[in-house]
C-alpha atoms as a PDB file:
ATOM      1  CA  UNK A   1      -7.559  16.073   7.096  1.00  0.00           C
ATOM      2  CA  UNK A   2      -4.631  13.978   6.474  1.00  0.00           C
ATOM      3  CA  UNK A   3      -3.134  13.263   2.746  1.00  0.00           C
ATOM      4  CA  UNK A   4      -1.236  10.441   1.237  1.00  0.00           C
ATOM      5  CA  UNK A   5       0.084   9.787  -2.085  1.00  0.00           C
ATOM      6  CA  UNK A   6       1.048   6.530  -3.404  1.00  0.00           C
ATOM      7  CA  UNK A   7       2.981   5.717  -6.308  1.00  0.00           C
ATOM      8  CA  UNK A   8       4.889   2.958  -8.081  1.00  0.00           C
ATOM      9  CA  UNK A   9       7.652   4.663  -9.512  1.00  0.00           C
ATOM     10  CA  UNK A  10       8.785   2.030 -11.711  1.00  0.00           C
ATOM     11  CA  UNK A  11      12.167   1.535 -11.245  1.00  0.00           C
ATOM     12  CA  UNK A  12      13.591   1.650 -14.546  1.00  0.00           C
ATOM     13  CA  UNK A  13      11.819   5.293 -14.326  1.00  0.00           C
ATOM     14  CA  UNK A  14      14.267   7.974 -14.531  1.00  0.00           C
ATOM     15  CA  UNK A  15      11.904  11.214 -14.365  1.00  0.00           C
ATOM     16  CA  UNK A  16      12.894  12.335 -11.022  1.00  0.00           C
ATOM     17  CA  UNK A  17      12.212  15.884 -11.247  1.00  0.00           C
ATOM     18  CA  UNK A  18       8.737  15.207 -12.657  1.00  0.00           C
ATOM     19  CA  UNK A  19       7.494  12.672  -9.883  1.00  0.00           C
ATOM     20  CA  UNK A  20       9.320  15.782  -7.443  1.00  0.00           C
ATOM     21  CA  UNK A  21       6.920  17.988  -9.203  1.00  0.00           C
ATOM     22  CA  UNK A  22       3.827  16.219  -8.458  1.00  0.00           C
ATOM     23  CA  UNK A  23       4.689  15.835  -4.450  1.00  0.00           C
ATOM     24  CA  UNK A  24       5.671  19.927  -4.706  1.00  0.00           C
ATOM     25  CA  UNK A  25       2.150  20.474  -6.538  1.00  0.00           C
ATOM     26  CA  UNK A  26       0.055  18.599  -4.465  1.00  0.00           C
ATOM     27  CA  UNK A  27       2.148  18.757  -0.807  1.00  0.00           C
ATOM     28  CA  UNK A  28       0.913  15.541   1.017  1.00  0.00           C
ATOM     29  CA  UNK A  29       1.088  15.360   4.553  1.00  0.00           C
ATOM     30  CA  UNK A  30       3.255  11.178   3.583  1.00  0.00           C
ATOM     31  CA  UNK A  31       3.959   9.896   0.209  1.00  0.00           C
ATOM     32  CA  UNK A  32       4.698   6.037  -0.652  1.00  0.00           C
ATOM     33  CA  UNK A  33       7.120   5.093  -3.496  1.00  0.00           C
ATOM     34  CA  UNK A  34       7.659   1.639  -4.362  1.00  0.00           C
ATOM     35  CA  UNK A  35      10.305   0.013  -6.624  1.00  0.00           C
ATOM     36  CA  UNK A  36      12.579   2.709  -5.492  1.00  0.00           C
ATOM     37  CA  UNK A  37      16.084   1.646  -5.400  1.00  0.00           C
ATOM     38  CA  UNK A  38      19.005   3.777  -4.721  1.00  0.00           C
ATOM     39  CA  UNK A  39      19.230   5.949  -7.201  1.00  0.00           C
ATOM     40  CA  UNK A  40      15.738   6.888  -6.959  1.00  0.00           C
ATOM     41  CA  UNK A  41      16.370   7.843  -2.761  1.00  0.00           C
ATOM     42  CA  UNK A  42      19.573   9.841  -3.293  1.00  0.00           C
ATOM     43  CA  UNK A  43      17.022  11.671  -6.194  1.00  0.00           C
ATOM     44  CA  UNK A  44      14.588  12.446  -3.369  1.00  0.00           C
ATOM     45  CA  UNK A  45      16.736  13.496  -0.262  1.00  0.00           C
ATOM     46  CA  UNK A  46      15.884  17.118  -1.355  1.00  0.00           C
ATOM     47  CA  UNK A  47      12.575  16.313   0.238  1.00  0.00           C
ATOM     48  CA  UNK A  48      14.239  15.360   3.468  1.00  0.00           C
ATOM     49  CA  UNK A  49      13.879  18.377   4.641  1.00  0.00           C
ATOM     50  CA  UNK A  50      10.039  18.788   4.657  1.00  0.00           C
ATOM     51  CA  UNK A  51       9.291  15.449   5.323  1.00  0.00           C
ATOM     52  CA  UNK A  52      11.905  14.839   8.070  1.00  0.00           C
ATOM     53  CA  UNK A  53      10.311  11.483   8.933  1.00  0.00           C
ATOM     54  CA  UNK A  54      11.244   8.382   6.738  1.00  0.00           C
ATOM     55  CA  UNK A  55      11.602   5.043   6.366  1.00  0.00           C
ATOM     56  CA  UNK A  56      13.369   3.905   3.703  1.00  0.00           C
ATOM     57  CA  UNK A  57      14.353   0.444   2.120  1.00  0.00           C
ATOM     58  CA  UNK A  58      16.552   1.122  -0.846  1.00  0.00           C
ATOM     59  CA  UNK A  59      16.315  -1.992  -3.113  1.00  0.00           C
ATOM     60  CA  UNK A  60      16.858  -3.297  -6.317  1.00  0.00           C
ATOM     61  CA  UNK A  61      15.181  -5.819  -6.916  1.00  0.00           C
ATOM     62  CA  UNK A  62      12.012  -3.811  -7.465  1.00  0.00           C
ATOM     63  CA  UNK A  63      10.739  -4.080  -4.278  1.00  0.00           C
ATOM     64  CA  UNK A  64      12.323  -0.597  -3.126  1.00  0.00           C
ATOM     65  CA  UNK A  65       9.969   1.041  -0.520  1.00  0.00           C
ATOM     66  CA  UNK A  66      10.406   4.494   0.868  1.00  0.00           C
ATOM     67  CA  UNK A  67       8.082   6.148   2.825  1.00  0.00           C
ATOM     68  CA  UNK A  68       8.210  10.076   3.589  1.00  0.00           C
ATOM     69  CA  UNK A  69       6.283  11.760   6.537  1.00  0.00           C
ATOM     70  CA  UNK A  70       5.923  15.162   7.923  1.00  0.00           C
ATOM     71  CA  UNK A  71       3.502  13.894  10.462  1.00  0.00           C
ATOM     72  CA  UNK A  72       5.309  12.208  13.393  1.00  0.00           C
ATOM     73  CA  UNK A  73       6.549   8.125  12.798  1.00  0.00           C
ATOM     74  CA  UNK A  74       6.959   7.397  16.282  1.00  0.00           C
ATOM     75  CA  UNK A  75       7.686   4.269  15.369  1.00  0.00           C
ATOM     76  CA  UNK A  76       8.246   1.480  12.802  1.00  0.00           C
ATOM     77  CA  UNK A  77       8.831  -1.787  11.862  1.00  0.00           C
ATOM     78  CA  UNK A  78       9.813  -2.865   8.261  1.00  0.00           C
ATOM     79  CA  UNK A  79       8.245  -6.908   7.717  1.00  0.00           C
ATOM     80  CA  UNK A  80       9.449  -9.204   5.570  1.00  0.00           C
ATOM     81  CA  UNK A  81       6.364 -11.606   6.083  1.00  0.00           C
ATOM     82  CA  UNK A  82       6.915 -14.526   2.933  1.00  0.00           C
ATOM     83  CA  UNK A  83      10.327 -13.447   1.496  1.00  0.00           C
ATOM     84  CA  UNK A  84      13.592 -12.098   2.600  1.00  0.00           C
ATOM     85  CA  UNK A  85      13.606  -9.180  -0.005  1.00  0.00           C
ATOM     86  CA  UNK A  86      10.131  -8.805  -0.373  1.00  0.00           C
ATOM     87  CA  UNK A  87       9.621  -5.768   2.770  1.00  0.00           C
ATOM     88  CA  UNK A  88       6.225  -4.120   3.488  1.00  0.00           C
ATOM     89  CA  UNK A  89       6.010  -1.215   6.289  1.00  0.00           C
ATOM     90  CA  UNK A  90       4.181  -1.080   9.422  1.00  0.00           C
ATOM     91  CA  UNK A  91       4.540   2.655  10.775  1.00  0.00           C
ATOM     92  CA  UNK A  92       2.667   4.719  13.753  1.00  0.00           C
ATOM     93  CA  UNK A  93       2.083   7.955  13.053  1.00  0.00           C
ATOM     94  CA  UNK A  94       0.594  11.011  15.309  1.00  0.00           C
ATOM     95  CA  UNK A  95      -1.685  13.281  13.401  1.00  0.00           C
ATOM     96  CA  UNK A  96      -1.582  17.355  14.893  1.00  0.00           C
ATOM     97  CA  UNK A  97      -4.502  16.520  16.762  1.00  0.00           C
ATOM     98  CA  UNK A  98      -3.143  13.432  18.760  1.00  0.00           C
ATOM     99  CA  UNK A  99      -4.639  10.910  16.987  1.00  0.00           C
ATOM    100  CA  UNK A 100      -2.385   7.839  16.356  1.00  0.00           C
ATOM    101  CA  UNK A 101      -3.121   5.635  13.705  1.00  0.00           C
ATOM    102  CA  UNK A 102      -1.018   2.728  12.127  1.00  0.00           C
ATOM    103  CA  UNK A 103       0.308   2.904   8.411  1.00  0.00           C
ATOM    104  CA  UNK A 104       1.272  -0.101   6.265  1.00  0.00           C
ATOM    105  CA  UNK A 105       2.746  -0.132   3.200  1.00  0.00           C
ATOM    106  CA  UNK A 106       2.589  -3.189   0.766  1.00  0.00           C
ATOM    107  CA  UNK A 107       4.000  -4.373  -2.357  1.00  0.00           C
ATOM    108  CA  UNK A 108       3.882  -8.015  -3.286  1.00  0.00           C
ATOM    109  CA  UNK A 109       4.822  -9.840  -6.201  1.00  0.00           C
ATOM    110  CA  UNK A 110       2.385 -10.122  -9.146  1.00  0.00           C
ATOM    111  CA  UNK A 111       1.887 -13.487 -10.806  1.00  0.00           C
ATOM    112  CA  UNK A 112       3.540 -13.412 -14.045  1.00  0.00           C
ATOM    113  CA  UNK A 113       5.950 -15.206 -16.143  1.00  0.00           C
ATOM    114  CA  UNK A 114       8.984 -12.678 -15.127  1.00  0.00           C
ATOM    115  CA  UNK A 115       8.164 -12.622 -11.813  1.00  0.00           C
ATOM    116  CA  UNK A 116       6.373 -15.357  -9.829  1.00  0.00           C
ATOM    117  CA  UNK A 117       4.744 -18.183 -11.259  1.00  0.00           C
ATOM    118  CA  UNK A 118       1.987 -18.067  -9.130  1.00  0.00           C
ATOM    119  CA  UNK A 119       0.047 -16.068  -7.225  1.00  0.00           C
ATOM    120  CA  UNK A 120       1.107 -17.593  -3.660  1.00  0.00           C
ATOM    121  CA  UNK A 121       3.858 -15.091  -2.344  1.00  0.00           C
ATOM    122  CA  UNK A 122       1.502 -12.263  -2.860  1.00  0.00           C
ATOM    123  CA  UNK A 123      -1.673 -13.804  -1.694  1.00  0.00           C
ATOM    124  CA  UNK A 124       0.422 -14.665   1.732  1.00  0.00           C
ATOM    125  CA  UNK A 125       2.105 -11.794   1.841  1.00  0.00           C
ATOM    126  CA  UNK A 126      -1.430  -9.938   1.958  1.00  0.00           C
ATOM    127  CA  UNK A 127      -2.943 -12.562   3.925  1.00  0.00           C
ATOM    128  CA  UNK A 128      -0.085 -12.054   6.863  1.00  0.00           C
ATOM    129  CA  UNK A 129      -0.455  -8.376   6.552  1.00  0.00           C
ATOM    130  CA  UNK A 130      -4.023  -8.348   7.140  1.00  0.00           C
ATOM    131  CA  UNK A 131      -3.919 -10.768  10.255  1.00  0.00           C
ATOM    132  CA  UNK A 132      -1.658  -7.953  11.421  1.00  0.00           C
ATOM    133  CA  UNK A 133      -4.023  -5.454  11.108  1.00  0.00           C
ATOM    134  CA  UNK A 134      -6.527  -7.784  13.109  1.00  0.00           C
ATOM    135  CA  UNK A 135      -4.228  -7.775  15.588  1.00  0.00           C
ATOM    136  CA  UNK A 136      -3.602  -4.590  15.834  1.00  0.00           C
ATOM    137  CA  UNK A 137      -6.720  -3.142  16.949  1.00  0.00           C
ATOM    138  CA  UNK A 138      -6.011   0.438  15.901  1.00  0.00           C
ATOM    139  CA  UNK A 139      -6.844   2.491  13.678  1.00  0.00           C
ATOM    140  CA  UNK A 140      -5.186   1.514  10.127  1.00  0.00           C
ATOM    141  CA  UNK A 141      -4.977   2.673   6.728  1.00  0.00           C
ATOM    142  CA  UNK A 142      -2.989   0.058   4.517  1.00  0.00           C
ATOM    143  CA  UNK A 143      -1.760   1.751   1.047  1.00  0.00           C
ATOM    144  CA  UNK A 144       0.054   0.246  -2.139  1.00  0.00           C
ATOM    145  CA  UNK A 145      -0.080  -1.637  -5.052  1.00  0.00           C
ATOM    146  CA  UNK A 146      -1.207  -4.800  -4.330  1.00  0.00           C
ATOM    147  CA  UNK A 147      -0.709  -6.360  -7.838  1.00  0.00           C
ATOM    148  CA  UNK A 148      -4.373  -7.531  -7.304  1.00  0.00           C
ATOM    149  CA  UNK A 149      -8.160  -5.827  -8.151  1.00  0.00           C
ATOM    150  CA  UNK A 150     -10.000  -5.210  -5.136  1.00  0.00           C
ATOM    151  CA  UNK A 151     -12.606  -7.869  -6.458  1.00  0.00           C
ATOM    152  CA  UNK A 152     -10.205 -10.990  -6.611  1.00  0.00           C
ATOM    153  CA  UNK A 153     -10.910 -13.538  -4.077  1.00  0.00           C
ATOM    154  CA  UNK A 154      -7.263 -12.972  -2.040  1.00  0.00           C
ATOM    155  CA  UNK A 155      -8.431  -9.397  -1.693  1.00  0.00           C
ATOM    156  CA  UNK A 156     -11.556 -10.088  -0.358  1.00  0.00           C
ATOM    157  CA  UNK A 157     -10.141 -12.406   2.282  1.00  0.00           C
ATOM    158  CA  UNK A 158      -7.711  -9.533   3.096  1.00  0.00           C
ATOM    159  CA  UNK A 159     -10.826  -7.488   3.460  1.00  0.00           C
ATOM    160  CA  UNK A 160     -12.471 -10.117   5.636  1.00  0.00           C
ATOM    161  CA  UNK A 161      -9.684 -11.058   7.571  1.00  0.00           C
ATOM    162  CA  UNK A 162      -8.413  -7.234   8.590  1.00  0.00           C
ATOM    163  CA  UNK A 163     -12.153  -5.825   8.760  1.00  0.00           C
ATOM    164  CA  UNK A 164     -10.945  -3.208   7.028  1.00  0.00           C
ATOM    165  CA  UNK A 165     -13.056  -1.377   4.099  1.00  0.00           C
ATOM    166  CA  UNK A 166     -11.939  -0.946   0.314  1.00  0.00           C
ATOM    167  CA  UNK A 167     -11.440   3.082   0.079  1.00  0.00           C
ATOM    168  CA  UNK A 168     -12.563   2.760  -3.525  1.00  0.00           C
ATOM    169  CA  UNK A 169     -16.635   1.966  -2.227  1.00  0.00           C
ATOM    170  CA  UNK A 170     -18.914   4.504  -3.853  1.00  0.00           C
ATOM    171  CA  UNK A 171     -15.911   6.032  -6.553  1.00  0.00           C
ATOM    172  CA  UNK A 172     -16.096   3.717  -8.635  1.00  0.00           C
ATOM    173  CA  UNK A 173     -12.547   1.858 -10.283  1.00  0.00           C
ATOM    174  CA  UNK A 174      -9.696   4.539 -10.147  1.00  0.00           C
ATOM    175  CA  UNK A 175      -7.758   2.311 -12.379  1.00  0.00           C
ATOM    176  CA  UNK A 176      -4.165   2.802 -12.041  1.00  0.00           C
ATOM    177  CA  UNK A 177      -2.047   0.141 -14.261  1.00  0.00           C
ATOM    178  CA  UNK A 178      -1.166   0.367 -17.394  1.00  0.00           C
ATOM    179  CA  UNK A 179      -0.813   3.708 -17.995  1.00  0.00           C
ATOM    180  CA  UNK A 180       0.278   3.377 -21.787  1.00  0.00           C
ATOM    181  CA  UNK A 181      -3.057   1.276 -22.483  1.00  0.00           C
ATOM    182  CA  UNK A 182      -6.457   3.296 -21.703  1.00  0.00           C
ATOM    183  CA  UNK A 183      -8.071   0.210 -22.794  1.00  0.00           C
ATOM    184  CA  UNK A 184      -6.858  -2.378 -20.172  1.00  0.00           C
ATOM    185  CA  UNK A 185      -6.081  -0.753 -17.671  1.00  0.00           C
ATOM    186  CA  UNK A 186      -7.368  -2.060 -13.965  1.00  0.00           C
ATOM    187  CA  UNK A 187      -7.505  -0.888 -10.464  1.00  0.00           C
ATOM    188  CA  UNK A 188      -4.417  -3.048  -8.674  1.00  0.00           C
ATOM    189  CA  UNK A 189      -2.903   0.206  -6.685  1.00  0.00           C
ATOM    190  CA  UNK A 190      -5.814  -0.159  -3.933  1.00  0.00           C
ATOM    191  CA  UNK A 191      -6.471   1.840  -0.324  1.00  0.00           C
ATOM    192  CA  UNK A 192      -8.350  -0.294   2.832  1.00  0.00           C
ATOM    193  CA  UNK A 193      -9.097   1.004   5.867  1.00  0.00           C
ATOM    194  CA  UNK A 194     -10.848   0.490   9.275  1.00  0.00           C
ATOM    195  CA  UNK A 195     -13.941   1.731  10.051  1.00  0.00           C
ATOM    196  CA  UNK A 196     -12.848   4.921  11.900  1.00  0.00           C
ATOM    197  CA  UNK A 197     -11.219   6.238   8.631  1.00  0.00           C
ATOM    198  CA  UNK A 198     -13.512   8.415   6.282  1.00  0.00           C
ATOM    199  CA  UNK A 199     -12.788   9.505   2.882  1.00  0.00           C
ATOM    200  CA  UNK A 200     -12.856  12.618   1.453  1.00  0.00           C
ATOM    201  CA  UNK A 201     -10.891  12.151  -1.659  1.00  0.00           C
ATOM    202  CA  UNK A 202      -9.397   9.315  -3.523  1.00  0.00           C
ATOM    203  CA  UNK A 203      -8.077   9.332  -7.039  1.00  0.00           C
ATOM    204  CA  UNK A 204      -5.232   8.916  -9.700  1.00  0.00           C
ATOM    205  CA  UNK A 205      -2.933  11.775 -10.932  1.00  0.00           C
ATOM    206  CA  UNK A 206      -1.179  12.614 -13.473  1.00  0.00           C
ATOM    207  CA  UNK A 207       1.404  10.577 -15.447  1.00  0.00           C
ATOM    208  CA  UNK A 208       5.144  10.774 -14.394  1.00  0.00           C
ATOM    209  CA  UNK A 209       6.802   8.629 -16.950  1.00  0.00           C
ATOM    210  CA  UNK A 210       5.735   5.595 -14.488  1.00  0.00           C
ATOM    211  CA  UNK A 211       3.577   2.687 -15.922  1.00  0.00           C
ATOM    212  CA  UNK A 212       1.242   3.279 -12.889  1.00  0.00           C
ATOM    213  CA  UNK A 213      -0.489   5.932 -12.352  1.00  0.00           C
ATOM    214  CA  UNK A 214      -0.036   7.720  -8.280  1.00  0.00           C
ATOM    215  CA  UNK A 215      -2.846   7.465  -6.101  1.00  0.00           C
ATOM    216  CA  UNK A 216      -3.990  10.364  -4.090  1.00  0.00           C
ATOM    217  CA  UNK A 217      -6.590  10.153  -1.273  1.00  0.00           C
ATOM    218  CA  UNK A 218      -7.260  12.599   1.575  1.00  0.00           C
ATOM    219  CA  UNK A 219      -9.383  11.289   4.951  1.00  0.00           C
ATOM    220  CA  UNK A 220     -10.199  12.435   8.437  1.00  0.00           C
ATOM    221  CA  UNK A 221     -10.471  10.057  11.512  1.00  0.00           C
ATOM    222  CA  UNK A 222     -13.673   9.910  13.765  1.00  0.00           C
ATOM    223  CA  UNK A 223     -12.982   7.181  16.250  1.00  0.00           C
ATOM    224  CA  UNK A 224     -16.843   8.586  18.293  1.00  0.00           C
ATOM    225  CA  UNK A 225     -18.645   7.368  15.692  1.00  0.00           C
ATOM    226  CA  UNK A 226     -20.047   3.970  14.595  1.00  0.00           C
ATOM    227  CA  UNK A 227     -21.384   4.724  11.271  1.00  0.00           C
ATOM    228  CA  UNK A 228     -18.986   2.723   8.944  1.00  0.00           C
ATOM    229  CA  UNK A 229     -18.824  -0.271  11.611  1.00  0.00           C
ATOM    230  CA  UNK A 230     -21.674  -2.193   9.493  1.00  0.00           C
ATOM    231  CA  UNK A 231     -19.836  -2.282   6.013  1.00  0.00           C
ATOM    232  CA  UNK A 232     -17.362  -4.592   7.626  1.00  0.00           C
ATOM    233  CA  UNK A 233     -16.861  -8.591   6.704  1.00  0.00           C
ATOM    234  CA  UNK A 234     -15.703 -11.032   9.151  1.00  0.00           C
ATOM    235  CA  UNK A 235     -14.285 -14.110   7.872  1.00  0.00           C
ATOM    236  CA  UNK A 236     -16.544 -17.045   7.684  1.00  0.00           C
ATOM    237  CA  UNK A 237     -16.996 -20.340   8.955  1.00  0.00           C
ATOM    238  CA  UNK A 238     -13.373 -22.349   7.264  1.00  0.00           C
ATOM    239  CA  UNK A 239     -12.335 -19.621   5.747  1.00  0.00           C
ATOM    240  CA  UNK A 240      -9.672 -18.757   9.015  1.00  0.00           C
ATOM    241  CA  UNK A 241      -8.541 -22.568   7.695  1.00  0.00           C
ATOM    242  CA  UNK A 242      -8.145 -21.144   4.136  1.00  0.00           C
ATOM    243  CA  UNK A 243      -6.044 -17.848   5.068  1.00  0.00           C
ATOM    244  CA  UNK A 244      -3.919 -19.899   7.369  1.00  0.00           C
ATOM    245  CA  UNK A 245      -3.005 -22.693   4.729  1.00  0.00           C
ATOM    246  CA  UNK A 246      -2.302 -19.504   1.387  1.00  0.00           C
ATOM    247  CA  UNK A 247       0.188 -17.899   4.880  1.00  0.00           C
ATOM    248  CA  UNK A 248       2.075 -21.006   4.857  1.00  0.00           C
ATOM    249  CA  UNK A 249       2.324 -21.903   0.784  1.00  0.00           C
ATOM    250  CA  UNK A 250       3.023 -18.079   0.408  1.00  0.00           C
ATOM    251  CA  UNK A 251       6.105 -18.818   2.534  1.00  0.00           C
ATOM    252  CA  UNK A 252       7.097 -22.013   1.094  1.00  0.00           C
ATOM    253  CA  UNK A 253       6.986 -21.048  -2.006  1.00  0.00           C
ATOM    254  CA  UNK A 254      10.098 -20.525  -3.779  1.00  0.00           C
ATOM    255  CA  UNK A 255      11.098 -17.411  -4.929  1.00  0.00           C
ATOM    256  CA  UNK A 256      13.592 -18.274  -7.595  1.00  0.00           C
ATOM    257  CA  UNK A 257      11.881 -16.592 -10.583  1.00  0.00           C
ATOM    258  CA  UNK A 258      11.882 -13.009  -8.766  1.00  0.00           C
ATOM    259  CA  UNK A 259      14.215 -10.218 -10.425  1.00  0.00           C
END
């Protein structure tokens, strides 16, 4: 079994020693943050030590990325797909029993009045990142907030265009933003996969003075078996027009509005 956590620290978050906590409590084999800037990475290099793989991208502009392994990276690349200071992760990671599967971590932009005034960064940031995976031909897990429900019709031509599943099938929401307002609060911090990935586990945990709540999900991989192949979308007939035209305004889009 391999376990990830996933959190948006919020960067503005100063609760170090509680998000600390929660990776001491519940030990996962590689933890995400996102937003984390500087302060936040010289807060964490007391976890260097466990997890002596890591990738980070100190930032602060709030699209900080750090990514902590004790499983192998053997390598990595860190994309900037639509935006100069917008990064997402691709890493390869060996599991104990010599499995190697590809990691990618991914935070784009939401569409709002502080940040973008439009949706078009993200959608092509997530669009690019899932022709990736297509290309890729390995096994993948892609974790992060996507600043997007799983339901929206960029995330189901991320879906389509990767092949990958939504993690969430069959557990219903696991909503993760806002964590102040139990009453609108909706699943944007998401999980896909390829077929070869099974979950075991996948929910939210506790509070950490973050406006998101982490995401915790534990899977195993079974490449022998076909039994997940048939819950996969391919895109449809125009639709490789579509992705290939939100790529290209998702690049050209200016990014003047971003903090």
């Amino acid at each position: 079994m391999i376990t990830v956590l996933s959190a948006n620290i919020f960067q503005e978050n100063k609760e170090y020693e509680a998000f600390i906590a929660l990776i001491t409590k519940y030990n996962p084999d590689i933890f995400l943050t996102m937003e984390s800037d500087e302060h936040w990475e010289k807060a964490l290099s007391v976890l260097d030590k466990n997890y002596k793989y890591n990738v980070k991208v100190a930032l602060s502009n709030t699209y900080g990325m750090h990514l902590y392994s004790k499983l192998k990276i053997t390598k990595h690349t860190v994309h900037y797909f639509v935006a100069d200071d917008l990064p997402s992760i691709e890493a390869k990671i060996e599991t104990p029993d010599n499995f190697e599967f590809t990691f990618f971590a991914v935070h784009p932009p939401p569409p709002s009045p502080s940040e973008e005034e439009n949706s078009k960064e993200r959608d092509g940031e997530l669009l690019s990142i899932a022709k990736k995976i297509k290309q890729n031909a390995d096994t993948c897990v892609v974790v992060g907030d996507f600043n997007n429900v799983a339901w929206a019709k960029s995330s189901i031509l991320f879906r389509k265009t990767s092949e990958t599943l939504d993690g969430r099938i069959g557990r219903g929401f696991i909503s993760s933003f806002h964590t102040k307002y139990w009453f609108l609060r909706f699943p944007i911090d998401l999980m896909f996969h390829t077929p070869d990935v099974f979950i075991e586990e996948l929910k939210t945990l506790e509070h950490f003075g973050s406006d998101h709540f982490p995401i915790f999900t534990k899977f195993f991989i079974n490449k022998k078996t076909s039994k997940q192949q048939h819950l996969t979308e391919s895109l449809e007939q125009g639709e490789h027009q579509v992705v290939e035209e939100i790529i290209s305004e998702g690049i050209n889009e200016k990014s003047d509005n971003r903090n």
